[in-house]
N, C-alpha and C. Protein backbone atom coordinates (compact mmCIF):
# COMPACT_ATOMS: atom_id res chain seq x y z
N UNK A 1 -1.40 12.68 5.76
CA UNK A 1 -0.04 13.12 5.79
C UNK A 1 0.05 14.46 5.08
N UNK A 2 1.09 15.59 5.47
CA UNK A 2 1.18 16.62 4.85
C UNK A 2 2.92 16.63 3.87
N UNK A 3 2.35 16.92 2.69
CA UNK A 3 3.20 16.68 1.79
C UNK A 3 4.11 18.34 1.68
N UNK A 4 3.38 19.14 2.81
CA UNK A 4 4.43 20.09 3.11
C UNK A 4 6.35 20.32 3.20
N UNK A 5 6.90 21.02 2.37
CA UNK A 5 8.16 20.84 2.21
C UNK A 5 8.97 22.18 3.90
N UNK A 6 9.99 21.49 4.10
CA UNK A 6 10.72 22.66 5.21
C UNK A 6 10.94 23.79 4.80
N UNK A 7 10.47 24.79 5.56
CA UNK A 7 9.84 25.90 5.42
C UNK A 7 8.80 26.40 4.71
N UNK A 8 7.95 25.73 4.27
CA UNK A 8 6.46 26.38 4.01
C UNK A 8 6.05 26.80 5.15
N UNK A 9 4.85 26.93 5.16
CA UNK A 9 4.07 27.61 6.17
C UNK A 9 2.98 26.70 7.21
N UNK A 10 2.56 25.48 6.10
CA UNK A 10 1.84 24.75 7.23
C UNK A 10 2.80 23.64 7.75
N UNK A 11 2.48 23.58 9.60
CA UNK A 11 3.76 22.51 9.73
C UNK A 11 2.79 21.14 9.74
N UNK A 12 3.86 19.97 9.55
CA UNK A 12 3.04 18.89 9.72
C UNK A 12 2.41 18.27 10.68
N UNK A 13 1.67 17.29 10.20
CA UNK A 13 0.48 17.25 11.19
C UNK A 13 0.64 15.84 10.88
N UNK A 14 0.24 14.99 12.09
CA UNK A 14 -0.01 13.69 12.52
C UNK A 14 -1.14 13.50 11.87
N UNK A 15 -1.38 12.22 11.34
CA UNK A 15 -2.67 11.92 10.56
C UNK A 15 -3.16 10.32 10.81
N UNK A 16 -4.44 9.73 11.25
CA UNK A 16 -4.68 8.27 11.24
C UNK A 16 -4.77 7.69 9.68
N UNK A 17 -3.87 6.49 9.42
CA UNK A 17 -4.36 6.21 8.19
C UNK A 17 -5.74 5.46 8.00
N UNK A 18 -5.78 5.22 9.13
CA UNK A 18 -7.80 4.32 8.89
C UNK A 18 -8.66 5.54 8.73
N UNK A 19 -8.19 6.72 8.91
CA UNK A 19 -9.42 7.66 8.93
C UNK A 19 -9.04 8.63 7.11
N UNK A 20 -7.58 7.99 6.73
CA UNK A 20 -7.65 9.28 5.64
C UNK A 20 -7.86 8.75 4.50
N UNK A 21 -8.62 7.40 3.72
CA UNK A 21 -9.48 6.92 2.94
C UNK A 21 -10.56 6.61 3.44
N UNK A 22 -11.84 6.64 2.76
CA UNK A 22 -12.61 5.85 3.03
C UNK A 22 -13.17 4.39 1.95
N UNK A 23 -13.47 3.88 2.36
CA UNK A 23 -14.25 2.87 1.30
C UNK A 23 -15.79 3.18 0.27
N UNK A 24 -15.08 2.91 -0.79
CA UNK A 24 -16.60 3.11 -1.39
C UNK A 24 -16.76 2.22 -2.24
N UNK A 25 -17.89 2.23 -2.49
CA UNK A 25 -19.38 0.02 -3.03
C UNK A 25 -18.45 -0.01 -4.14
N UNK A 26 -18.35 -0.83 -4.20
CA UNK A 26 -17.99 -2.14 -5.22
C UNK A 26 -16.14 -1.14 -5.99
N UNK A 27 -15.04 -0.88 -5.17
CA UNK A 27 -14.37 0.36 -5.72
C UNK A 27 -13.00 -0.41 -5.23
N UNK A 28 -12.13 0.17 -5.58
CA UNK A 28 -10.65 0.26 -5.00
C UNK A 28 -10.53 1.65 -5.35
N UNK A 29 -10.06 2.10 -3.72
CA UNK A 29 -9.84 3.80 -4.18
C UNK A 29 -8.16 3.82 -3.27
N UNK A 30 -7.44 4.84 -3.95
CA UNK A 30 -6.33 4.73 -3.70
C UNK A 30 -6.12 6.39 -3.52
N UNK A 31 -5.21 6.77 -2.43
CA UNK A 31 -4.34 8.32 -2.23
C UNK A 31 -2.87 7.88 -2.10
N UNK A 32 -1.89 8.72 -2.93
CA UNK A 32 -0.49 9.20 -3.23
C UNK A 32 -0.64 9.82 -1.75
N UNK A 33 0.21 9.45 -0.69
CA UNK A 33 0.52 9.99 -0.14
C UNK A 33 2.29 10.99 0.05
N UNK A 34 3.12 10.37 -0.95
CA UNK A 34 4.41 10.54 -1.05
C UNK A 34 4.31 9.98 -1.97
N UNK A 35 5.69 10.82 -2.86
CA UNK A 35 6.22 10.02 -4.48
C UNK A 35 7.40 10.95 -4.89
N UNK A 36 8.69 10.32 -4.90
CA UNK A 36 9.96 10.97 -5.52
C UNK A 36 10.66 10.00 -5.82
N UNK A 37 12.04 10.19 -5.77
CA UNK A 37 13.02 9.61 -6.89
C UNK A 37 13.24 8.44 -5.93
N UNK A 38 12.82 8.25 -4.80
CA UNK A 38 13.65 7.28 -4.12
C UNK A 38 11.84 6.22 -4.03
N UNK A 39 11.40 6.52 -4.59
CA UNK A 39 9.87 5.51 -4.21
C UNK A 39 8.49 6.21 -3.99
N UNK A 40 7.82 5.80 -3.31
CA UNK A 40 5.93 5.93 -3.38
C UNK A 40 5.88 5.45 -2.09
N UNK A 41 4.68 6.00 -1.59
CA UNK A 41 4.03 5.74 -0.58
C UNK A 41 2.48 5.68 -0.69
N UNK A 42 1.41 4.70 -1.15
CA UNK A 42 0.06 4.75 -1.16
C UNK A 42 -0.82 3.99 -0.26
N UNK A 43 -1.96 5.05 0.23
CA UNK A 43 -2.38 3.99 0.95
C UNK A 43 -4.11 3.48 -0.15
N UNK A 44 -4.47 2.09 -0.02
CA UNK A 44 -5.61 1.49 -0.72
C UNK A 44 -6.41 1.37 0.25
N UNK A 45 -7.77 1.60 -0.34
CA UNK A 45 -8.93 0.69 0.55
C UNK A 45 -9.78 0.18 -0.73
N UNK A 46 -9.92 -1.00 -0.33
CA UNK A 46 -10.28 -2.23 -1.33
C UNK A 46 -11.98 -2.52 -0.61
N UNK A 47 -13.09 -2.47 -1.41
CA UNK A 47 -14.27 -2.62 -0.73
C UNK A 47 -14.47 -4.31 -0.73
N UNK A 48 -15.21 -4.87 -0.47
CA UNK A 48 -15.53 -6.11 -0.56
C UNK A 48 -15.78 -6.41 -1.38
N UNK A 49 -15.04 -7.49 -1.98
CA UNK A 49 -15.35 -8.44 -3.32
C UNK A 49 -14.32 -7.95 -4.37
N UNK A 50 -13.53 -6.44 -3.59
CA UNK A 50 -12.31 -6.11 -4.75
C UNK A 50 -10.80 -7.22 -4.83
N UNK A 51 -10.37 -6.29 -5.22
CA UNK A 51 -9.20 -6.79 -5.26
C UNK A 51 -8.10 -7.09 -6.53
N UNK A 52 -6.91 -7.36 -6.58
CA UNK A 52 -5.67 -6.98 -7.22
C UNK A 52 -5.26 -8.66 -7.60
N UNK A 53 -5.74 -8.50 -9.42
CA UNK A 53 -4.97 -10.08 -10.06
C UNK A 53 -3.44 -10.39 -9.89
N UNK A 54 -3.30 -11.29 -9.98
CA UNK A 54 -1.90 -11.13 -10.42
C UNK A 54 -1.00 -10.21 -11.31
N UNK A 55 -0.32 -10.00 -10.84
CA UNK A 55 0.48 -9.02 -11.49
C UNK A 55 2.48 -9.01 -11.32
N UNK A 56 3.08 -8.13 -11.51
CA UNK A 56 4.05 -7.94 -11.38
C UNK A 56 4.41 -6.50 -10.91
N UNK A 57 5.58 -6.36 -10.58
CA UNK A 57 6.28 -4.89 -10.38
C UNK A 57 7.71 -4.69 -10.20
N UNK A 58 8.20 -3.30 -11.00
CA UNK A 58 9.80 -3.70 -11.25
C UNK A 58 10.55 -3.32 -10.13
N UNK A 59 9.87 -2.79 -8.99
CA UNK A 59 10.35 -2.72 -7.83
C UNK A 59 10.08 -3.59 -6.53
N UNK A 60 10.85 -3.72 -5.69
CA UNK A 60 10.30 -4.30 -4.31
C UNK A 60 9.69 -3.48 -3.75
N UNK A 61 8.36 -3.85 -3.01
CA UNK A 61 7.84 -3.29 -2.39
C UNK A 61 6.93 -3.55 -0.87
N UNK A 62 7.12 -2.80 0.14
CA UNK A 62 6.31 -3.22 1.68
C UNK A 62 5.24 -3.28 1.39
N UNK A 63 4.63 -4.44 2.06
CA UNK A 63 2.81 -4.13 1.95
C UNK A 63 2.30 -4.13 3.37
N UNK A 64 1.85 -3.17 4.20
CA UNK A 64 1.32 -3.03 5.44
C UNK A 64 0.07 -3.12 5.73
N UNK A 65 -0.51 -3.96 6.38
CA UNK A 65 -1.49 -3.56 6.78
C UNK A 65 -2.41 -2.91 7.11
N UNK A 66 -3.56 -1.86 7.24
CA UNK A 66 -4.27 -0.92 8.29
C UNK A 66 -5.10 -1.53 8.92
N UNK A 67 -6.29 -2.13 8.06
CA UNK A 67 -7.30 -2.22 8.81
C UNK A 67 -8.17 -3.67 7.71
N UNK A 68 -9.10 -4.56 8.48
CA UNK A 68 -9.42 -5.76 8.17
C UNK A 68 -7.93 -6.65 7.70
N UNK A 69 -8.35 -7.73 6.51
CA UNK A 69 -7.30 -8.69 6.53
C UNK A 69 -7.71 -9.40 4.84
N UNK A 70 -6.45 -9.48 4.55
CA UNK A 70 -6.74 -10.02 3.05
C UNK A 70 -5.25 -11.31 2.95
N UNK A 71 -5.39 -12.17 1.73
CA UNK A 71 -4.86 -13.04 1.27
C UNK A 71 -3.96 -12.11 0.53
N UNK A 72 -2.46 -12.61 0.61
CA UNK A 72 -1.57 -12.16 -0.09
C UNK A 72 -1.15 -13.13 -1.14
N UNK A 73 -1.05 -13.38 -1.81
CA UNK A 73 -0.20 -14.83 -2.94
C UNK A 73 1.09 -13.96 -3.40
N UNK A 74 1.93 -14.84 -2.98
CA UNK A 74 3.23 -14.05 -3.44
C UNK A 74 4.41 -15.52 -4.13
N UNK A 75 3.90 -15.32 -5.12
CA UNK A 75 5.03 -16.10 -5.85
C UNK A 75 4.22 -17.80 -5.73
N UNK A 76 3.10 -17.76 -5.64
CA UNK A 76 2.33 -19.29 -5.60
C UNK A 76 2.00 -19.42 -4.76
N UNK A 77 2.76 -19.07 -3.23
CA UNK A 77 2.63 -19.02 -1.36
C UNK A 77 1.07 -17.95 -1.06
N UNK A 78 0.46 -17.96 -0.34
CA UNK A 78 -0.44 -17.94 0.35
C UNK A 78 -0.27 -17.13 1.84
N UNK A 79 -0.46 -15.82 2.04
CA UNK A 79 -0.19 -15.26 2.90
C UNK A 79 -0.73 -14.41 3.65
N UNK A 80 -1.26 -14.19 4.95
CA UNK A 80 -2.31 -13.49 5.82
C UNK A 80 -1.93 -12.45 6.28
N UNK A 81 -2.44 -11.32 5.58
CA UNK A 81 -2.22 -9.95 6.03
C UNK A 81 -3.09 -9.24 6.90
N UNK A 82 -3.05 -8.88 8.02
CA UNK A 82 -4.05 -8.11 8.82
C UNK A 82 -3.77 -6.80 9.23
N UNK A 83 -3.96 -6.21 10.13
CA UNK A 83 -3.82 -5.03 10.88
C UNK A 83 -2.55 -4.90 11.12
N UNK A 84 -1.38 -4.41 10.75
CA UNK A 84 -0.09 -4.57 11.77
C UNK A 84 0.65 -5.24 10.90
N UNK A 85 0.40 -6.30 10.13
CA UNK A 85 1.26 -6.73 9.48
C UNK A 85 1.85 -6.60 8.37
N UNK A 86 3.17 -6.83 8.26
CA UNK A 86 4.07 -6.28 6.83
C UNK A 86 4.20 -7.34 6.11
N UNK A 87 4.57 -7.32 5.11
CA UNK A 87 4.93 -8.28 4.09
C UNK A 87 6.08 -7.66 2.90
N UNK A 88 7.18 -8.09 2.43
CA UNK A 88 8.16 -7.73 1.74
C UNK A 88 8.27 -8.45 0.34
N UNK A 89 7.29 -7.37 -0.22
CA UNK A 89 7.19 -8.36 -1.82
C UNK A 89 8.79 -7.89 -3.07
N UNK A 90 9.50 -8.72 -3.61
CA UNK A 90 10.50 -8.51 -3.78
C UNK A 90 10.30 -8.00 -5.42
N UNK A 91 10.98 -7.06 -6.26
CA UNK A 91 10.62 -6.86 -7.30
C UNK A 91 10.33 -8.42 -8.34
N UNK A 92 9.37 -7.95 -9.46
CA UNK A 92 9.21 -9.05 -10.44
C UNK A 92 9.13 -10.55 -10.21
N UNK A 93 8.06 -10.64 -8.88
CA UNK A 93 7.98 -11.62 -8.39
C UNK A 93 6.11 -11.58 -8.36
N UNK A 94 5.49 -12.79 -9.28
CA UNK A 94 4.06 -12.39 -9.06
C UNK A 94 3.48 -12.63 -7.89
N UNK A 95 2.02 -11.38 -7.66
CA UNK A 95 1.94 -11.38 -6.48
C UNK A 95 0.41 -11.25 -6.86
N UNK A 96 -0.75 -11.47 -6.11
CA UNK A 96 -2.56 -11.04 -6.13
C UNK A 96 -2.72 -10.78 -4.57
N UNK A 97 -3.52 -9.66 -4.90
CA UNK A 97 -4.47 -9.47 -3.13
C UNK A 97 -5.76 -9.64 -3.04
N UNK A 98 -6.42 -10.08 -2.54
CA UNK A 98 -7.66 -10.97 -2.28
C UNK A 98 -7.97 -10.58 -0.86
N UNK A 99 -8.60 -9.24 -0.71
CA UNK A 99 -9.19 -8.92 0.75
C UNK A 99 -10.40 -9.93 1.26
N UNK A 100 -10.48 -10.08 2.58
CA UNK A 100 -11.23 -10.97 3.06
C UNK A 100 -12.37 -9.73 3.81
N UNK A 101 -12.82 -9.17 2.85
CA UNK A 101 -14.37 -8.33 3.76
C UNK A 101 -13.29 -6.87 3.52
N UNK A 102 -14.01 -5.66 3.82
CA UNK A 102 -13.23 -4.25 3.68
C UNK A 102 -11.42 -4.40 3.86
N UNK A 103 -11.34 -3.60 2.94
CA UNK A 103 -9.61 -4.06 3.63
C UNK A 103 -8.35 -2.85 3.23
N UNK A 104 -7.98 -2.50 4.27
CA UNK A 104 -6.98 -1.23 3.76
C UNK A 104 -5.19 -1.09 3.82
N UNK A 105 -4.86 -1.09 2.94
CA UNK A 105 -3.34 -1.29 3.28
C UNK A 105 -2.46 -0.22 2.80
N UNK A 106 -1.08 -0.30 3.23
CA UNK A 106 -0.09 0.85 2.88
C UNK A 106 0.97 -0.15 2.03
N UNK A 107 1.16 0.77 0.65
CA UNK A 107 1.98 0.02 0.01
C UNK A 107 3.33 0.95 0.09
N UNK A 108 4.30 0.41 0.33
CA UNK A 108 5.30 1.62 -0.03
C UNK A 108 6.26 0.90 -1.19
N UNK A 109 6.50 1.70 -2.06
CA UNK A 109 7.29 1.36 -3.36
C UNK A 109 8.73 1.53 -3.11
N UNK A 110 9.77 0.34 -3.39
CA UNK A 110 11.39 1.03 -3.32
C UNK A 110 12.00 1.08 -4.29
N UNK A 111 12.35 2.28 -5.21
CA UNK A 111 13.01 2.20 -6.16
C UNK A 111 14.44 1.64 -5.92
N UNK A 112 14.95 1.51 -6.52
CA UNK A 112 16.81 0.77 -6.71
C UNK A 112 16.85 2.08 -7.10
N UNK A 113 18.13 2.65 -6.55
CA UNK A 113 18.95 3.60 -6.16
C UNK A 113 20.58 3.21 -7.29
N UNK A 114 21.15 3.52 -8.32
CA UNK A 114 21.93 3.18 -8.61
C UNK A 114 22.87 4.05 -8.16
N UNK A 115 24.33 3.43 -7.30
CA UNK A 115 25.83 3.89 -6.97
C UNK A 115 26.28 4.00 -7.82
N UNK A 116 27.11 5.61 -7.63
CA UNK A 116 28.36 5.48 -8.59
C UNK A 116 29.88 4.99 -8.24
């Protein structure tokens, strides 16, 4: 993705996300693809045998799929993420990812927006 703003000079460009990480031995490697006041956009590739303990987060957040397929646990539940598929993890709700063999996903972060 090009993090180019309107009117710079390079225009944007279409990008595959299976092709713009790669995996590397025994790693979780992660790219910022987007990040401002309204949320994050990252995509992970998790090598085999990685993967994400339980944890928490003070936002809700999408978890998308790219490429292979991992175990989601979201709140005790048990959940199959593959290619294509989304999942809507809700803030401060524990969650672990447990890839099943290479596994790459798009997380997008939603901050809460406070109205006046």
């Amino acid at each position: 993705m090009n993090d180019t703003k309107p009117g710079s000079a390079a225009p944007p460009t279409v990008e595959n996300l299976k092709q713009m990480l790669r995996f590397q031995d025994k790693a979780i490697v992660s790219r910022m693809l987007v990040k401002n006041a309204g949320g994050s956009v990252t995509l992970f590739a998790f090598d085999s045998g990685e993967g994400l303990s339980e944890h928490t987060a003070p936002f809700d957040a999408l978890v998308i799929g790219v490429e292979g397929e991992a175990e989601i646990r979201l709140d005790g539940a048990s959940h199959t993420l593959g290619e294509g598929d989304a999942l809507l993890m809700p803030a401060n709700v524990p969650h672990a990812v447990t890839p099943r063999g290479p596994f790459k996903m798009l997380l997008v972060m939603i901050r809460e927006r406070k109205e006046n």
